[in-house]
Protein backbone atom coordinates (compact mmCIF):
# COMPACT_ATOMS: atom_id res chain seq x y z
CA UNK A 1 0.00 0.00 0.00
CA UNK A 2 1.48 3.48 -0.78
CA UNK A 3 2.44 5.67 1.65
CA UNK A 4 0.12 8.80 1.96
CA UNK A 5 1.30 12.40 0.94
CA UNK A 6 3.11 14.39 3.02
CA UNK A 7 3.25 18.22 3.59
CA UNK A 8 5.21 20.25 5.80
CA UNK A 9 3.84 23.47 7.64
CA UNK A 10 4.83 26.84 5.62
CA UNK A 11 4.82 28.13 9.31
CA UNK A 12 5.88 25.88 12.00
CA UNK A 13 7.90 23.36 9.61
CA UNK A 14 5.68 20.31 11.08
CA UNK A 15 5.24 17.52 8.64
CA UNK A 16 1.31 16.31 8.38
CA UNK A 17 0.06 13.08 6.18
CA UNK A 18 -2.79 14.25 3.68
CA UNK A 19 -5.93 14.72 5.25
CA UNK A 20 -5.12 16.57 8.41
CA UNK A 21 -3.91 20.44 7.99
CA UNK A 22 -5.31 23.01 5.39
CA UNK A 23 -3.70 22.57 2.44
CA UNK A 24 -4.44 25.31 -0.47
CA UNK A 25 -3.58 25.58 -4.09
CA UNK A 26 -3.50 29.14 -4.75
CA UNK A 27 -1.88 29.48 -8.37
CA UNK A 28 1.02 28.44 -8.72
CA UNK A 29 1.66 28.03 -5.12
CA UNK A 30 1.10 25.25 -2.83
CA UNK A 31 -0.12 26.53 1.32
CA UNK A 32 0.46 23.84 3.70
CA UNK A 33 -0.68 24.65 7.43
CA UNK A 34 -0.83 22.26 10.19
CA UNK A 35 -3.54 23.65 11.44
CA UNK A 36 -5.91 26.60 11.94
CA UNK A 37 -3.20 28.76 14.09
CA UNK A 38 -0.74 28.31 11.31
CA UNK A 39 -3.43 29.08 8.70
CA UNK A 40 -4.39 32.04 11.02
CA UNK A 41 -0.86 33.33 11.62
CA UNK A 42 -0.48 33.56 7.75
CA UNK A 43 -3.20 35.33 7.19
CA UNK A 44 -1.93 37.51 9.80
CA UNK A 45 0.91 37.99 8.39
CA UNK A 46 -0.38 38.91 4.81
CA UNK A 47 -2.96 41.44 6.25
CA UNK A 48 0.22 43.31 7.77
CA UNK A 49 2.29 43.42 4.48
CA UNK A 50 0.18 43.66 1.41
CA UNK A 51 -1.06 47.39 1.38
CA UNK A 52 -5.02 47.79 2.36
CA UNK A 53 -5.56 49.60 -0.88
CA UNK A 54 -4.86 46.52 -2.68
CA UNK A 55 -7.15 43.77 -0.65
CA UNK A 56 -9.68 46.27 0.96
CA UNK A 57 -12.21 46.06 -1.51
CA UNK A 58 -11.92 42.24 -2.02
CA UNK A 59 -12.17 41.90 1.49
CA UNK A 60 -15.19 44.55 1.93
CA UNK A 61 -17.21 42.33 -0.66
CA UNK A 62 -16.34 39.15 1.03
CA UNK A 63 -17.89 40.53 4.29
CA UNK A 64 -20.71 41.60 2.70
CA UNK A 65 -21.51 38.53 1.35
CA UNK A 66 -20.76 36.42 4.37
CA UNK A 67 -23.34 39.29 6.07
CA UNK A 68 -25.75 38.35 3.62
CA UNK A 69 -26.19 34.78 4.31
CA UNK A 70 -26.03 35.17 7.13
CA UNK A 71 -29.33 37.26 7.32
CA UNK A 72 -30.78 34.52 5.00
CA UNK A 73 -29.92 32.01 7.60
CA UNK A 74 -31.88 33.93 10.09
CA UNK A 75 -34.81 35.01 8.09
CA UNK A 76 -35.44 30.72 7.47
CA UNK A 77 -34.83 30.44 11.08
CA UNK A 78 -37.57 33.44 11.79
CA UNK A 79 -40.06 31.78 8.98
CA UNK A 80 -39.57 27.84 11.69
CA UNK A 81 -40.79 29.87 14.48
């Protein structure tokens, strides 16, 4: 039986077998975390260096969508009651 694949941590340098950690194909570019802190540190850490004029606006419609559903959720949830 073949081994499973292996990734190390672009954070902490931890190796994790496939299935555990977040692993994202962005590109080009392979992001292996560990875990969430290592995922969270990272996006820490690109928040801090890439200048807000550049991400703001993706960021602003991301919230607004995540807002959105969320007041779908709770309009279904009103419409149970």
């Amino acid at each position: 039986m073949p081994r499973s694949q292996r990734y190390k941590c672009i954070i902490c340098g931890r190796v994790f077998p496939e299935g555990q950690g977040i692993v994202i194909k962005y590109g080009k570019t392979l992001l292996t975390f560990h875990s969430n802190r290592c995922a969270s540190k990272f996006l820490r850490l690109v928040l801090e260096r890439v200048p807000p004029e550049e991400l703001e606006k993706y960021i602003k419609r991301i919230v607004d969508e995540q807002e959105e559903k969320i007041r779908s959720l709770e309009e279904i949830k009103k419409k149970k009651i």
